[in-house]
C-alpha atoms as a PDB file:
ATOM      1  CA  UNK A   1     -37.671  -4.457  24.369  1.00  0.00           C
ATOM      2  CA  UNK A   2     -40.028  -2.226  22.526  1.00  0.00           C
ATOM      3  CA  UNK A   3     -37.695  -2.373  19.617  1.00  0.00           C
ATOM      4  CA  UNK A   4     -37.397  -6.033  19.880  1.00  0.00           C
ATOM      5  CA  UNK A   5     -40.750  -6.677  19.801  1.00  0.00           C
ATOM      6  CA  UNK A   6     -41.655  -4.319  17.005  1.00  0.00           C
ATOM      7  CA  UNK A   7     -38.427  -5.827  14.774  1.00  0.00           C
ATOM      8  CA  UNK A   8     -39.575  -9.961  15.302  1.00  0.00           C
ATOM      9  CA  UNK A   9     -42.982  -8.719  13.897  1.00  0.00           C
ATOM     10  CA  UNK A  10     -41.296  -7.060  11.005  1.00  0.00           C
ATOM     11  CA  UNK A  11     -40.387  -9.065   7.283  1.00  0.00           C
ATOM     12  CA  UNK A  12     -36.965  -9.496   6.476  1.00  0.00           C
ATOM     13  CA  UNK A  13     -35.470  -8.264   3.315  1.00  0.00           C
ATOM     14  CA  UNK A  14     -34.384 -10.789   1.314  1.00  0.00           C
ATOM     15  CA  UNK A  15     -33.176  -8.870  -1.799  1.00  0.00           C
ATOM     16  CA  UNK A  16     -31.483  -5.499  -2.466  1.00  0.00           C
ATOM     17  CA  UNK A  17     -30.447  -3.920  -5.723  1.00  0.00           C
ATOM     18  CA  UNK A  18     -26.642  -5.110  -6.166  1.00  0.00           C
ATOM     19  CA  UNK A  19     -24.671  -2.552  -8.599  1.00  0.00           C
ATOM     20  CA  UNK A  20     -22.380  -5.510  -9.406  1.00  0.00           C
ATOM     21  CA  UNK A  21     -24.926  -7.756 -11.195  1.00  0.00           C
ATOM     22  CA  UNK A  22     -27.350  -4.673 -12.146  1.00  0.00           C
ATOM     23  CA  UNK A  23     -30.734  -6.236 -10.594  1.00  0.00           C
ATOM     24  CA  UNK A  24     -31.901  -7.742  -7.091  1.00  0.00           C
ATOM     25  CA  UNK A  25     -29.963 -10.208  -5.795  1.00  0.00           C
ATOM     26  CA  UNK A  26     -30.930 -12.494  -2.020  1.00  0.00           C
ATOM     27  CA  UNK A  27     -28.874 -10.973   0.947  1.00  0.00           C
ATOM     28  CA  UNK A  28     -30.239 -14.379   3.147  1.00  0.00           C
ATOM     29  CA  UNK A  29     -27.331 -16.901   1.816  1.00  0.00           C
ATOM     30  CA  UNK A  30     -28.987 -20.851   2.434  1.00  0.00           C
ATOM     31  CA  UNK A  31     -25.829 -22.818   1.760  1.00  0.00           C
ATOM     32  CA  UNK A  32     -23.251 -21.371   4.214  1.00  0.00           C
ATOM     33  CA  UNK A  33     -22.507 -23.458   7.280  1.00  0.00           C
ATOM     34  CA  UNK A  34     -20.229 -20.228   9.007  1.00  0.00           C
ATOM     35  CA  UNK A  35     -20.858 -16.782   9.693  1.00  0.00           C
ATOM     36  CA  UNK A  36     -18.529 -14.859  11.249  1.00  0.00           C
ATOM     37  CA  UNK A  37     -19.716 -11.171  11.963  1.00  0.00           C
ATOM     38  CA  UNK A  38     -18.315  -8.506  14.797  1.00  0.00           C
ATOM     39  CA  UNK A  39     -21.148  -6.507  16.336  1.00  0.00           C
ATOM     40  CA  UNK A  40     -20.834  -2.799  17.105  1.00  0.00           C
ATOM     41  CA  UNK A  41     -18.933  -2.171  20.440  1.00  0.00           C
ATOM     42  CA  UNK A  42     -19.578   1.465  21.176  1.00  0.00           C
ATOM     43  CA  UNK A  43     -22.322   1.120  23.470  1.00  0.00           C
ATOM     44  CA  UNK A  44     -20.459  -1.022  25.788  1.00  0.00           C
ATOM     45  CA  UNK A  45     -16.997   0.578  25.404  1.00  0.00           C
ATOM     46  CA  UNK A  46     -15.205   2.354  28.481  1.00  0.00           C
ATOM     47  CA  UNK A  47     -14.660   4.953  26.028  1.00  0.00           C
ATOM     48  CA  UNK A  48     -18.218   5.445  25.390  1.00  0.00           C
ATOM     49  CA  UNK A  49     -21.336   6.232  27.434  1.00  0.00           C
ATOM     50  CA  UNK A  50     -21.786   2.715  28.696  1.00  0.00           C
ATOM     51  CA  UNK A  51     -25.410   2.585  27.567  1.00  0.00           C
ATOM     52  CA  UNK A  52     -25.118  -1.371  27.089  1.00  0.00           C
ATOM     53  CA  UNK A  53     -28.210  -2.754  25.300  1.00  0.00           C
ATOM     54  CA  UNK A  54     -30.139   0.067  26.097  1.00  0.00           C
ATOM     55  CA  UNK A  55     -27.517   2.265  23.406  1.00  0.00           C
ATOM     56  CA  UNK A  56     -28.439   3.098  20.234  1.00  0.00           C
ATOM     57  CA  UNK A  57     -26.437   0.321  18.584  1.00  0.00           C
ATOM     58  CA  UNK A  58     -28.875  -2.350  19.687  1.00  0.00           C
ATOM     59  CA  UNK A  59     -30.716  -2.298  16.881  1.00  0.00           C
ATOM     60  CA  UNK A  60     -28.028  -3.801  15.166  1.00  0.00           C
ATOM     61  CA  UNK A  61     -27.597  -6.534  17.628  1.00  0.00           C
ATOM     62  CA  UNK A  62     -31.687  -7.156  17.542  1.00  0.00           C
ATOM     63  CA  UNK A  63     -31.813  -7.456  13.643  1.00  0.00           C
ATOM     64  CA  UNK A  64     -28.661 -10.102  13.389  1.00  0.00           C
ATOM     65  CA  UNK A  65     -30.785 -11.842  15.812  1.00  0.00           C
ATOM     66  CA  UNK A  66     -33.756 -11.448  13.344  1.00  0.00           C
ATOM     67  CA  UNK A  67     -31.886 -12.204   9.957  1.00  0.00           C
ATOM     68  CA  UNK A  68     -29.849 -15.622  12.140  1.00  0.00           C
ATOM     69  CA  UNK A  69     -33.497 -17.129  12.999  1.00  0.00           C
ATOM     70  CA  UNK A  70     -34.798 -16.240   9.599  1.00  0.00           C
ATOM     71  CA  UNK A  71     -32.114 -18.362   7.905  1.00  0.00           C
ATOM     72  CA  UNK A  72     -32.685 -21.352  10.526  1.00  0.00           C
ATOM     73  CA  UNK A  73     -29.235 -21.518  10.430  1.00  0.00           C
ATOM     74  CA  UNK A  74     -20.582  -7.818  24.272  1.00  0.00           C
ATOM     75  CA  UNK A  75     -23.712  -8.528  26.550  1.00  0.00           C
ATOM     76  CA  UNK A  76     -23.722 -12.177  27.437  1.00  0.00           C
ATOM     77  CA  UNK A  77     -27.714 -11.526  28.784  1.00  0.00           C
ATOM     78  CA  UNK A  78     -28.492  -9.516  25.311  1.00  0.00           C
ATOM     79  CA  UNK A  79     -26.916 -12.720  23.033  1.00  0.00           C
ATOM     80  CA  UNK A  80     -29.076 -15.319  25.394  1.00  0.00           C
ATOM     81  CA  UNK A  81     -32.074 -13.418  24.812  1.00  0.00           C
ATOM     82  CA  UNK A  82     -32.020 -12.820  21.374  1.00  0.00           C
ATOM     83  CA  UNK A  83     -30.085 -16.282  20.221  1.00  0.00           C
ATOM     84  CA  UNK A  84     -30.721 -19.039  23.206  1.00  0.00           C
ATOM     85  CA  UNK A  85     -34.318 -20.086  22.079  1.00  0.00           C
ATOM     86  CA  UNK A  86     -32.155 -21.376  18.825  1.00  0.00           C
ATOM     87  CA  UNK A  87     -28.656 -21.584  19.576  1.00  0.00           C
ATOM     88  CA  UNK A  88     -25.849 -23.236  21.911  1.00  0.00           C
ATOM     89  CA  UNK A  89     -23.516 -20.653  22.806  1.00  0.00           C
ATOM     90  CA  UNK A  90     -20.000 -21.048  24.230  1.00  0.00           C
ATOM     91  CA  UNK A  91     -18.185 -18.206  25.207  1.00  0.00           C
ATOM     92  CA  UNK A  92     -14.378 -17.636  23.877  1.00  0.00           C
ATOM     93  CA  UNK A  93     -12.174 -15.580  25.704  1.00  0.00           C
ATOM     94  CA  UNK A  94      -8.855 -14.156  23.732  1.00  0.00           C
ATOM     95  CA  UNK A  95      -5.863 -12.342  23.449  1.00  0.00           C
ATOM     96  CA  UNK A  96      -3.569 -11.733  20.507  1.00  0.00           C
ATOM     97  CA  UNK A  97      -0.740 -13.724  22.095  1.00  0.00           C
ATOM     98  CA  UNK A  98      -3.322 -16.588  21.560  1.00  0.00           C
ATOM     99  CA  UNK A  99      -1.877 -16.622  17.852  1.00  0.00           C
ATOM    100  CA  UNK A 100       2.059 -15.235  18.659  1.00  0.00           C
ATOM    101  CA  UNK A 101       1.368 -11.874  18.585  1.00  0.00           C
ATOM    102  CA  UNK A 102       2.501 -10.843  22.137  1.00  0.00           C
ATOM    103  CA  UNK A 103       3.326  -7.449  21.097  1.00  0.00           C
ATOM    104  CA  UNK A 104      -0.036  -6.183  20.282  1.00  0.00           C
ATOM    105  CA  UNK A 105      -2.393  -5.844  22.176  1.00  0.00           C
ATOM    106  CA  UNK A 106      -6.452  -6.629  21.695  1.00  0.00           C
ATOM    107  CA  UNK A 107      -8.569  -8.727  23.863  1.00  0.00           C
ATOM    108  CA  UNK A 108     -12.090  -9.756  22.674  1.00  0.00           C
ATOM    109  CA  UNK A 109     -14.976 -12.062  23.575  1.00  0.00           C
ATOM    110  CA  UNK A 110     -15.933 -14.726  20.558  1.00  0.00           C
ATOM    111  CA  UNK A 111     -19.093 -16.215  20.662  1.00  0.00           C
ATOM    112  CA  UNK A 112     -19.772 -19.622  19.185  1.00  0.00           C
ATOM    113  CA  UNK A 113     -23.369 -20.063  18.659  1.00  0.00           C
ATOM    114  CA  UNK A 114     -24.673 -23.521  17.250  1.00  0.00           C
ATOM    115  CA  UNK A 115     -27.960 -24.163  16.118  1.00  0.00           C
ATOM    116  CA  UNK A 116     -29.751 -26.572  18.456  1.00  0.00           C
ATOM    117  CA  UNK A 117     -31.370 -28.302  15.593  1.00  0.00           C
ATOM    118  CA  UNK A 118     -29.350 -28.614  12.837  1.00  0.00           C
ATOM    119  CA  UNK A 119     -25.530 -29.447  15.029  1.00  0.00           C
ATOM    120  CA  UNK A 120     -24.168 -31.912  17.126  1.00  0.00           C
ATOM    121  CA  UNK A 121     -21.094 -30.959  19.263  1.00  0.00           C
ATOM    122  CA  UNK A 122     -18.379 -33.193  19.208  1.00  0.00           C
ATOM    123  CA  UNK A 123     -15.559 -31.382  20.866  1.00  0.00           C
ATOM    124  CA  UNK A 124     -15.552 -28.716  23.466  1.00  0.00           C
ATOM    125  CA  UNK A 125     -14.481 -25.617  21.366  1.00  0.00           C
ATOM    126  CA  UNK A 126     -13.478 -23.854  24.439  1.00  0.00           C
ATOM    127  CA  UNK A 127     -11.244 -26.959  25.283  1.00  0.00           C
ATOM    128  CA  UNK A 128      -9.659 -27.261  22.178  1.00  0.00           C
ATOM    129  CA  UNK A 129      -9.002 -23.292  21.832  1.00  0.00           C
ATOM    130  CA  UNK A 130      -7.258 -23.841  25.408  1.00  0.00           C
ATOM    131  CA  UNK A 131      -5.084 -26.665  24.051  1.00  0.00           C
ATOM    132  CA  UNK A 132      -3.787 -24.404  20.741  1.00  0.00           C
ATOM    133  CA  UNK A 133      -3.404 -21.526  22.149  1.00  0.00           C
ATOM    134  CA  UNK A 134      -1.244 -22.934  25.208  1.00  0.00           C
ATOM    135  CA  UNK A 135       0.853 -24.456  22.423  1.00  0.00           C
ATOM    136  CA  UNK A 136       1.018 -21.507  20.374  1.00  0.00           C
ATOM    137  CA  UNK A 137       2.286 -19.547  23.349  1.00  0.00           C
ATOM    138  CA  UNK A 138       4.770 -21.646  23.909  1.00  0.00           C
ATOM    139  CA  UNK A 139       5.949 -21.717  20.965  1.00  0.00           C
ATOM    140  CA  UNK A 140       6.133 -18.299  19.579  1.00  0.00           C
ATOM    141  CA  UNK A 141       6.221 -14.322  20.915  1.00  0.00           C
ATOM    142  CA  UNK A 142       6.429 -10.947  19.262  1.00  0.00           C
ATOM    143  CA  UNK A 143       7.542  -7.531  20.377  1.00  0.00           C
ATOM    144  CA  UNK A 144       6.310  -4.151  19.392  1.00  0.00           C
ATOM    145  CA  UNK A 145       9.502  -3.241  17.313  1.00  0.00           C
ATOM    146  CA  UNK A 146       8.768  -6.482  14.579  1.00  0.00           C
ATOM    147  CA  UNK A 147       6.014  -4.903  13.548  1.00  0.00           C
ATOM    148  CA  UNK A 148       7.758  -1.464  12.611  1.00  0.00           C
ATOM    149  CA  UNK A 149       8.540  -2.544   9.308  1.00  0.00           C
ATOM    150  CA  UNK A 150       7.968   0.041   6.723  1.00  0.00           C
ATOM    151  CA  UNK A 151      10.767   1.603   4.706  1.00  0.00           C
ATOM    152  CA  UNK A 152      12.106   5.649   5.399  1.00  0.00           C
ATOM    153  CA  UNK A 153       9.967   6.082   1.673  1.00  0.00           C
ATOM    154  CA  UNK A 154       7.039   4.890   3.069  1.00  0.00           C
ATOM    155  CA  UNK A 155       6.780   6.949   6.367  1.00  0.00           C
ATOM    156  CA  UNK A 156       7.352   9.808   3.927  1.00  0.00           C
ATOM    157  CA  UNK A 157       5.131   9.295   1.945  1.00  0.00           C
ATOM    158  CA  UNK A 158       2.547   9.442   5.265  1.00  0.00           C
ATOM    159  CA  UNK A 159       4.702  12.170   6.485  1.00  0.00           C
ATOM    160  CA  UNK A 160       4.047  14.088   3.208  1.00  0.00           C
ATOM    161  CA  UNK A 161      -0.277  13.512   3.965  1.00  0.00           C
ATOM    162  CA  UNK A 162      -0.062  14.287   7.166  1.00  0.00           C
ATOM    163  CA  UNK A 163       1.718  17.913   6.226  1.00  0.00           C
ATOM    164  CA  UNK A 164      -0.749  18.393   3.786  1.00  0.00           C
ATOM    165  CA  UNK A 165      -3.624  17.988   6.051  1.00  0.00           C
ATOM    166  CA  UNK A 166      -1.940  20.252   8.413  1.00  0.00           C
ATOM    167  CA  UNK A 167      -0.668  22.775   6.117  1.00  0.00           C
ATOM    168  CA  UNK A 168       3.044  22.232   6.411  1.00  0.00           C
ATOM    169  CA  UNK A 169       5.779  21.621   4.686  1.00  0.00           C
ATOM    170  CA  UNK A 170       6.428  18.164   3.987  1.00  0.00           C
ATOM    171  CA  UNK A 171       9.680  16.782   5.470  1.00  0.00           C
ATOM    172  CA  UNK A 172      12.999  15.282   3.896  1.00  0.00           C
ATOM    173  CA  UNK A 173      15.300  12.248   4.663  1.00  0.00           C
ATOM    174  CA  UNK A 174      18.068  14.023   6.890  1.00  0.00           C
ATOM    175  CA  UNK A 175      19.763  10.376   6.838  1.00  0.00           C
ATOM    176  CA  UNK A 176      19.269   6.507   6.621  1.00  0.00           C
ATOM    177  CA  UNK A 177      17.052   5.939   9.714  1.00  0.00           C
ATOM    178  CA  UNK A 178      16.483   9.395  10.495  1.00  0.00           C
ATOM    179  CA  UNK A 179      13.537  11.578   9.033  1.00  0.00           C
ATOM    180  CA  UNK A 180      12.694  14.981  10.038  1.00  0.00           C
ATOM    181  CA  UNK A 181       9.021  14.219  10.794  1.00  0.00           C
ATOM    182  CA  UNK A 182       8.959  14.980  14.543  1.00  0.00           C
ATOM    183  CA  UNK A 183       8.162  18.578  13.269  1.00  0.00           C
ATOM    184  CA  UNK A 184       5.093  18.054  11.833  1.00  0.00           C
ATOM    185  CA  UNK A 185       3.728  17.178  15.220  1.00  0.00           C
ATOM    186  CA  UNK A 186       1.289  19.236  16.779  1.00  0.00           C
ATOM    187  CA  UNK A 187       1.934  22.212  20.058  1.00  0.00           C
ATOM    188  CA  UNK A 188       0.240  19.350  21.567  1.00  0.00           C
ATOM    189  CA  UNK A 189       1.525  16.133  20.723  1.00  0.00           C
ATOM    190  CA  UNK A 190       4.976  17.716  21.203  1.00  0.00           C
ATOM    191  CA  UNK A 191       3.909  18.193  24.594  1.00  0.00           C
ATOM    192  CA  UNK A 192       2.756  14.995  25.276  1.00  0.00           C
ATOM    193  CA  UNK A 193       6.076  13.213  23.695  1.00  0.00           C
ATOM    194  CA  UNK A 194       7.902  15.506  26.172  1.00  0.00           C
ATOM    195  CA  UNK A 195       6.009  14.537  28.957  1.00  0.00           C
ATOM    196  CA  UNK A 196       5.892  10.579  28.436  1.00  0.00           C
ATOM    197  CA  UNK A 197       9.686  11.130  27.906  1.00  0.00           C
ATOM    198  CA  UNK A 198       9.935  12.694  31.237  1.00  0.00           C
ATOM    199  CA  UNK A 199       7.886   9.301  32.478  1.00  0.00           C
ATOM    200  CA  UNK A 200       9.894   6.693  31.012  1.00  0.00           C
ATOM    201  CA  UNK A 201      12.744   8.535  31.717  1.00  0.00           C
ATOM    202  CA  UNK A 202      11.883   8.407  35.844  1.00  0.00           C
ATOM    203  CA  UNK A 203      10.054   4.641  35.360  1.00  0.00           C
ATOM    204  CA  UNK A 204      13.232   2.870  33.254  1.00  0.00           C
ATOM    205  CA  UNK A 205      16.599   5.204  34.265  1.00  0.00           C
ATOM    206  CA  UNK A 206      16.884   5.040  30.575  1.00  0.00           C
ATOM    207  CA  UNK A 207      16.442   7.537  27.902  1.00  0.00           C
ATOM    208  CA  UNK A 208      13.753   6.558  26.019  1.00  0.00           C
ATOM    209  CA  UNK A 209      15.253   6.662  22.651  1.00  0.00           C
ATOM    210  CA  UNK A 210      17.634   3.739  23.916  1.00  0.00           C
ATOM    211  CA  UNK A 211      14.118   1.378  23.848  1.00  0.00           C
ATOM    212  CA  UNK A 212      13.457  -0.091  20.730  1.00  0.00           C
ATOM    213  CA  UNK A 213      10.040  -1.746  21.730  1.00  0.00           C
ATOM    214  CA  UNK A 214       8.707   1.723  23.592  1.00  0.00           C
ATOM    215  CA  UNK A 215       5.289   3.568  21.865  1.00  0.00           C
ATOM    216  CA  UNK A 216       3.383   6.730  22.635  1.00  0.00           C
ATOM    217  CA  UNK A 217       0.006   6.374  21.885  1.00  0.00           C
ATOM    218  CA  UNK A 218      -0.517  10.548  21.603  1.00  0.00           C
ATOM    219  CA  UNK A 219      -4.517  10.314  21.038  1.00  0.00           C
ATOM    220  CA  UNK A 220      -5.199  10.499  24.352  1.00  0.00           C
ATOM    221  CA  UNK A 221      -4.325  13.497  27.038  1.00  0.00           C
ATOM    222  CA  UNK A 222      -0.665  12.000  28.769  1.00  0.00           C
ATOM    223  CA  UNK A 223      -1.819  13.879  32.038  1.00  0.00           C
ATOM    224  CA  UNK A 224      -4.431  12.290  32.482  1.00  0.00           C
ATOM    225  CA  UNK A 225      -3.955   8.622  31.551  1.00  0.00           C
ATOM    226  CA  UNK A 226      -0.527   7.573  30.062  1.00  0.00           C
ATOM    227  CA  UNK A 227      -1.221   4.975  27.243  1.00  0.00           C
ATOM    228  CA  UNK A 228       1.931   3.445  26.708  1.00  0.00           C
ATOM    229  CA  UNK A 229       4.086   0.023  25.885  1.00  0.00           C
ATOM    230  CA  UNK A 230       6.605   0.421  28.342  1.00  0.00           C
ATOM    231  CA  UNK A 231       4.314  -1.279  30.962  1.00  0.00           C
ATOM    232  CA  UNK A 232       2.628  -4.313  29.253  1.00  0.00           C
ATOM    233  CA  UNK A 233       5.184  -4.897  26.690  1.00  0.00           C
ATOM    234  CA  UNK A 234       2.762  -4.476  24.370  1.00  0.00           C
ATOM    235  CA  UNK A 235       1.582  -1.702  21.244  1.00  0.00           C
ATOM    236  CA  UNK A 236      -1.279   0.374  22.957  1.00  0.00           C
ATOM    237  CA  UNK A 237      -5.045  -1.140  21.631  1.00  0.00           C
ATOM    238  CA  UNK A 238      -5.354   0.439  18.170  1.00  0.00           C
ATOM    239  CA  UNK A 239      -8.980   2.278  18.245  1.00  0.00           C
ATOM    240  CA  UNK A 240     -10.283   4.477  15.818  1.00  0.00           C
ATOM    241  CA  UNK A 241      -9.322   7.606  17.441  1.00  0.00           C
ATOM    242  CA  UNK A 242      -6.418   7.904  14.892  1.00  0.00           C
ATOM    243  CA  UNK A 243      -3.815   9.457  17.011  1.00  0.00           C
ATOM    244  CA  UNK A 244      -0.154   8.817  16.363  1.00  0.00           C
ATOM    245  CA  UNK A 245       1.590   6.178  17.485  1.00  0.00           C
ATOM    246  CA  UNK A 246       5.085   7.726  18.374  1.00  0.00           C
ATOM    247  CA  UNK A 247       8.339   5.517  18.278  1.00  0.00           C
ATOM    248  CA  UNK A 248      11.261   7.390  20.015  1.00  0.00           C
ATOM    249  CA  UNK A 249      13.852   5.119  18.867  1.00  0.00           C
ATOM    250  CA  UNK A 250      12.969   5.655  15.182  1.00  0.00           C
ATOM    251  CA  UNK A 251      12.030   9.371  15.823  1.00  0.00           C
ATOM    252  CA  UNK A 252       8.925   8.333  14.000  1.00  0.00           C
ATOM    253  CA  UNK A 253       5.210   7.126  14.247  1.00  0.00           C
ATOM    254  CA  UNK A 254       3.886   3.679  13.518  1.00  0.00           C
ATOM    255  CA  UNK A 255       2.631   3.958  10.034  1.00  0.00           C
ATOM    256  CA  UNK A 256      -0.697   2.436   8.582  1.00  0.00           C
ATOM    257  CA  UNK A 257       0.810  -0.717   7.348  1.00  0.00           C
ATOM    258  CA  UNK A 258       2.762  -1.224  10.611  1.00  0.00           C
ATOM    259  CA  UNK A 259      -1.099  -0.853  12.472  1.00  0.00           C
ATOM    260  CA  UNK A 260      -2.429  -3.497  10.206  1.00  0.00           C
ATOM    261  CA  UNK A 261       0.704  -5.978  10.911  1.00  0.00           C
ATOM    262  CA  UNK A 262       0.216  -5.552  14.347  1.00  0.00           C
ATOM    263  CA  UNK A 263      -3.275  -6.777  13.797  1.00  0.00           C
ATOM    264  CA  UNK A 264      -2.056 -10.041  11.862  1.00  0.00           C
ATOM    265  CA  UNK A 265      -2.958  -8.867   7.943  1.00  0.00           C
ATOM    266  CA  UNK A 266      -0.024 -10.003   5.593  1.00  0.00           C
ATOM    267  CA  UNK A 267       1.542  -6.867   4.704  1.00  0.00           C
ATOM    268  CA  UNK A 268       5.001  -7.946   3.622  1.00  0.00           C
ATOM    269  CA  UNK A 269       5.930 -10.451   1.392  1.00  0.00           C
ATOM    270  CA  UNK A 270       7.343 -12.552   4.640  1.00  0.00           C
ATOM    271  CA  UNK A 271       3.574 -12.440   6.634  1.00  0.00           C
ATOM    272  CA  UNK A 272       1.659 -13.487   3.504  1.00  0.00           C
ATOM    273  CA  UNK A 273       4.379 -16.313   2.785  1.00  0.00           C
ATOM    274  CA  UNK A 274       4.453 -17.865   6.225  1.00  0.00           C
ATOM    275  CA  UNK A 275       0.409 -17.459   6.330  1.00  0.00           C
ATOM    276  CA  UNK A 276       0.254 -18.921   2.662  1.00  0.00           C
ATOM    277  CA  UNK A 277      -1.736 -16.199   1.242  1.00  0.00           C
ATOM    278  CA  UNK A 278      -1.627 -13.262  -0.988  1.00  0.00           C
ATOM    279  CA  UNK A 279       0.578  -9.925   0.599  1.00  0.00           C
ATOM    280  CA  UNK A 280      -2.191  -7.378   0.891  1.00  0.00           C
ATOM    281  CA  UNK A 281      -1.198  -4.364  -1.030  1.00  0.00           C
ATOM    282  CA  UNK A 282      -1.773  -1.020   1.289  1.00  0.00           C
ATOM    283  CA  UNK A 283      -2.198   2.130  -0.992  1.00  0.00           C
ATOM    284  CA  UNK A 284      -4.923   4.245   1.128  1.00  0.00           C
ATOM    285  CA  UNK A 285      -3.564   4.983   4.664  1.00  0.00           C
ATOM    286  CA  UNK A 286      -6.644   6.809   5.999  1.00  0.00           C
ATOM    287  CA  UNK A 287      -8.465   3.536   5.232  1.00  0.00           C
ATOM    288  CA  UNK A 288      -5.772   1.596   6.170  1.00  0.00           C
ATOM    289  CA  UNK A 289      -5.248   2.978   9.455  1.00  0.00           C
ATOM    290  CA  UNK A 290      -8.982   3.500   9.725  1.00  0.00           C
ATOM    291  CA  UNK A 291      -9.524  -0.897   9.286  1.00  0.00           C
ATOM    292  CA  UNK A 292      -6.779  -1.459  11.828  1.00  0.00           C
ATOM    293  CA  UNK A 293      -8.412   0.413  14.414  1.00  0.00           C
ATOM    294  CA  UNK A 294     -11.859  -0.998  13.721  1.00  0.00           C
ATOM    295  CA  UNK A 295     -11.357  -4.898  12.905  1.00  0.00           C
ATOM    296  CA  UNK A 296     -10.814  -8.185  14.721  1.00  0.00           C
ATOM    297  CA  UNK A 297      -7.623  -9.917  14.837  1.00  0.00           C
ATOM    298  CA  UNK A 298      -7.037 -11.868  11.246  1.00  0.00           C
ATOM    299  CA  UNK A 299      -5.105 -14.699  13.665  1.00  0.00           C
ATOM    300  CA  UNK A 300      -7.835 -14.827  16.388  1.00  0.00           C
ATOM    301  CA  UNK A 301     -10.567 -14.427  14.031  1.00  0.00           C
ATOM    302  CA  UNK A 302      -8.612 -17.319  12.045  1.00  0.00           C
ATOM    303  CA  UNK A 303      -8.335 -19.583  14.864  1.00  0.00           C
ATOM    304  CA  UNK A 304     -11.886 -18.787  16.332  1.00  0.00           C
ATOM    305  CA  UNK A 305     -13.594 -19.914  13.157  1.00  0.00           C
ATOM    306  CA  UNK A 306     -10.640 -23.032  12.879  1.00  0.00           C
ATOM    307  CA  UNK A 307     -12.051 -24.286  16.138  1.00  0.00           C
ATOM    308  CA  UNK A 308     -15.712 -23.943  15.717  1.00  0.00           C
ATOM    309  CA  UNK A 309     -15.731 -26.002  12.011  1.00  0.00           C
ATOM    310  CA  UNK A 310     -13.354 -28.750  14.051  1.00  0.00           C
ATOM    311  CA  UNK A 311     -15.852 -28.641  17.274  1.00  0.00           C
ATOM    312  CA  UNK A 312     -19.282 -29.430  15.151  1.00  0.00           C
ATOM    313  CA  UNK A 313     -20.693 -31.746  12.671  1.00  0.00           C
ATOM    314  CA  UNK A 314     -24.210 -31.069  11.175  1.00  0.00           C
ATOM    315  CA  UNK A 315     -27.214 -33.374  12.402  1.00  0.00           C
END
């Protein structure tokens, strides 16, 4: 509270130096009628220290607040707070299977916050995100193994990265479909792909290999918490912790493009054709892999912002 006290006091900044146009440009845009923007999750994270608002990252959630009221334009208590003198806020609940993507897996909270003054609701966004996604459903489902679509060049190419930042040697193509990149695994992800083989093995009465929808997320310790698609269906959350993602049908991990289709970006020429937009070219895999773990869903972000322009009219 302290903090939020002492930042409504404060002046925004309305200009910064911008390198692009060599001079100060305004960071408070005045014609925009949508913002979309994904506040820092680390405080409030089972992964984390479960600080909440009282974390570190508040500040961050305090000075959106700040900027938001300035124009006149997740911790449901923390967004009423800072927001509810201004805004209307309806609460979203998602899934990626919302838009098709049934194989992956990321479930997030979307806020819709209208401003009291300057909006008039004229359909119940949480009503007509119901009605879409029910059809959507319906109507469409993925599995982990369409989103393994990268060529044997490409995972060697990642392959040949990943032995240089181990100090290996990189590996060849032994044949079509088969690469010899299980040995650039670690003492302790070999482990681990041992042991979750062992698992499946006792869960399914299958060998694992035999699955062509089964992943290993190897980040995490096996022993202590098996992170897995063989129970949901699904690819295990993508997070920053950039562990492999092991495929033991393909021999192979799920490469940085592969993350990002999961996610819904148009990485192949089919994605960006059937979501009428450019392909988006992936040629740095440490950022790559780095945005897939860190970003909404490009389908539920898509349909989230879809609904709120159809839900409001301005006053």
């Amino acid at each position: 509270m302290k903090k939020f006290y002492s930042i409504d006091a404060a002046d925004v900044c309305v200009k910064q130096y911008c390198h692009a146009h060599s001079g100060d440009c305004p960071l408070l845009s005045k014609d925009s009628d949508l913002e979309v923007a994904g506040l820092p999750c680390w405080d409030f994270s089972i992964a984390g220290k479960r600080r909440m608002e009282e974390g570190p990252t508040n500040t961050a959630f305090i000075t959106h607040a700040k900027r938001m009221v300035e124009k006149e334009n997740l911790r449901i208590q923390m967004i009423k707070l800072l927001y509810g003198g201004h805004y209307n806020i309806k609460k979203l609940m998602t899934e990626t299977d919302d838009v098709g993507h049934s194989g992956a897996s990321r479930e997030r909270v979307y806020l819709i916050l209208s401003h009291k003054r300057k909006t008039v609701e004229i359909a119940d966004p949480v009503a007509v995100y119901e009605k879409i996604r029910n059809f959507i459903r319906q109507s469409i489902q993925t599995t982990p193994s369409d989103y393994m679509v990268s060529s044997d060049s490409e995972v060697l190419r990642e392959a040949a990265q990943l032995a240089v930042k181990r100090g290996m040697r990189a590996p060849a193509t032994v044949a079509p479909g088969r690469l010899g990149v299980k040995k650039l695994l670690n003492k302790r992800e070999k482990q681990a792909v041992a042991y979750l083989d062992h698992a499946y093995k006792q869960r399914a009465k299958q060998n694992p290999e035999f699955d062509p929808d089964l992943v290993y997320f190897l980040g995490d310790n096996p022993w202590n918490r098996i992170v897995w698609s063989a129970a949901s269906g699904r690819l295990p959350t993508l997070r920053m912790n950039r562990g492999l993602m092991w495929i033991p049908h393909r021999s192979r991990w799920l490469t940085a493009r592969e993350r990002l289709a999961s996610m819904g970006f148009p990485v192949t020429q089919a994605m960006a054709e059937a979501m009428g937009s450019m392909e988006i070219p992936i040629k740095d895999v440490q950022r790559a892999s780095s945005a897939a773990g860190n970003a909404m869903h490009f389908g539920v972000v898509g349909l989230v912002q879809m609904v709120a322009l159809a839900s409001y009219r301005r006053t």
